[in-house]
Protein backbone atom coordinates (compact mmCIF):
# COMPACT_ATOMS: atom_id res chain seq x y z
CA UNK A 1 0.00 0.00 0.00
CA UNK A 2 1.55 3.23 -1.27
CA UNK A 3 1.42 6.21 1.31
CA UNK A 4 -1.27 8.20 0.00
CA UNK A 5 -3.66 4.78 0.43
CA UNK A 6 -2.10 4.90 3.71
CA UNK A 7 -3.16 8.39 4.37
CA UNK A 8 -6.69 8.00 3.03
CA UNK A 9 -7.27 4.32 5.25
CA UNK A 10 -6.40 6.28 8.52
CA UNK A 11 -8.44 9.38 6.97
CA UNK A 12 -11.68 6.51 6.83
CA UNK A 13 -10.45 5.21 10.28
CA UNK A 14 -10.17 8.41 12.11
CA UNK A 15 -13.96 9.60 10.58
CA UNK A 16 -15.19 6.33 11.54
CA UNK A 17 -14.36 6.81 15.36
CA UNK A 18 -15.57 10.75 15.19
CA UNK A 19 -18.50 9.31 14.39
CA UNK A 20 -19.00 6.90 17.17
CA UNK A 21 -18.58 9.60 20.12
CA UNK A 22 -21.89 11.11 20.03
CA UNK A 23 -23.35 7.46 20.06
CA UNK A 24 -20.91 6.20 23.22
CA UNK A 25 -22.21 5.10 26.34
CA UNK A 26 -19.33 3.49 28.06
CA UNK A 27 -15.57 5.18 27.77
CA UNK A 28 -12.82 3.79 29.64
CA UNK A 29 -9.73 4.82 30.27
CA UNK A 30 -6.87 1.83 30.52
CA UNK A 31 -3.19 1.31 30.47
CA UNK A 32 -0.80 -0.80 31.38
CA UNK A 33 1.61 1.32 32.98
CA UNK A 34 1.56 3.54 35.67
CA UNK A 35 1.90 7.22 36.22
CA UNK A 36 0.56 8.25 32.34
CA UNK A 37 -2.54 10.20 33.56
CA UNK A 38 -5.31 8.16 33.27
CA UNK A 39 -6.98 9.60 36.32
CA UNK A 40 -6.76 13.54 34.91
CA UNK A 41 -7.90 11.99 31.60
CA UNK A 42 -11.43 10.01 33.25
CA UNK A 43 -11.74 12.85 35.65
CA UNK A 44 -11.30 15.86 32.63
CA UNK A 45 -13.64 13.53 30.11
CA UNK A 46 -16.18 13.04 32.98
CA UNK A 47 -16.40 16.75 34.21
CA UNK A 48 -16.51 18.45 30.13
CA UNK A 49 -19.32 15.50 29.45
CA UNK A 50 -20.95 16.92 32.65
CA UNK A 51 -20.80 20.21 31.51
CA UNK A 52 -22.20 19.27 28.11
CA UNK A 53 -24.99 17.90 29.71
CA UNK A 54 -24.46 14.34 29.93
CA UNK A 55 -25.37 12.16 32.86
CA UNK A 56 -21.88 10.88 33.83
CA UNK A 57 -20.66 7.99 36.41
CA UNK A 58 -17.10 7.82 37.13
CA UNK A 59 -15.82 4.73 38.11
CA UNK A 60 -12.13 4.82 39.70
CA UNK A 61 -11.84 0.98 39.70
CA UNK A 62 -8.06 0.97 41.18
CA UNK A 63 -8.06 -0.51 44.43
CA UNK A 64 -4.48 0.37 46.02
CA UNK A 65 -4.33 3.81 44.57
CA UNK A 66 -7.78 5.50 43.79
CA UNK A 67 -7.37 8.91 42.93
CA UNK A 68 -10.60 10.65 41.75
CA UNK A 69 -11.99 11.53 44.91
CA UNK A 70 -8.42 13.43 45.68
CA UNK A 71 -9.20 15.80 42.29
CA UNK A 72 -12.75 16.11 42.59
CA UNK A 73 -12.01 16.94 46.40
CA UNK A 74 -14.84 14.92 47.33
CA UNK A 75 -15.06 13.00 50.64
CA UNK A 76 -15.57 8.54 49.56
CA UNK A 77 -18.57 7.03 51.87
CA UNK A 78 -17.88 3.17 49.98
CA UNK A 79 -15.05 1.70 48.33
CA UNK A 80 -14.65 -1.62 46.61
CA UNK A 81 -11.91 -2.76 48.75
C-alpha cells in the first residue's frame, strides 16, 4: 500500500471513530503502565461530558491507589476494597 492509500485508510479510520462519540455510552480509560494520567484523563472527560450535559458515572476501579476523589475533592462514603 503506497502512502497516500495509507493516508486515506487512517483518513476513513479516524472519521469512523468521530463518528462513534456522540453514540458512546461506556468510555474507559486503561493502560498498562503507571503514572501516564489516566486519572486527569477520566476525571477531565467526565467533568466536560458533565458540563455538556451528559449524565456521567465515574468509576475509579483501582483498588491500592484510587485517585478521583483526591481531584474532585470529594469525601468517599464506599469503596470496593
Amino acid at each position: 500500500m503506497g502512502a497516500a492509500a495509507g493516508d486515506a485508510a487512517l483518513a476513513d479510520q479516524a472519521q469512523g471513530l468521530r463518528r462513534l462519540v456522540p453514540r458512546a455510552r461506556v468510555v474507559a480509560v486503561t493502560s498498562g503502565k503507571g503514572g501516564v494520567g489516566k486519572t486527569n484523563i477520566a476525571v477531565n472527560l467526565a467533568v466536560a461530558a458533565a458540563e455538556m450535559g451528559r449524565r456521567v458515572l465515574l468509576l475509579d476501579v483501582d483498588l491500592g491507589l484510587a485517585n478521583v476523589g483526591l481531584l474532585l475533592d470529594l469525601a468517599h462514603r464506599h469503596t470496593l476494597a
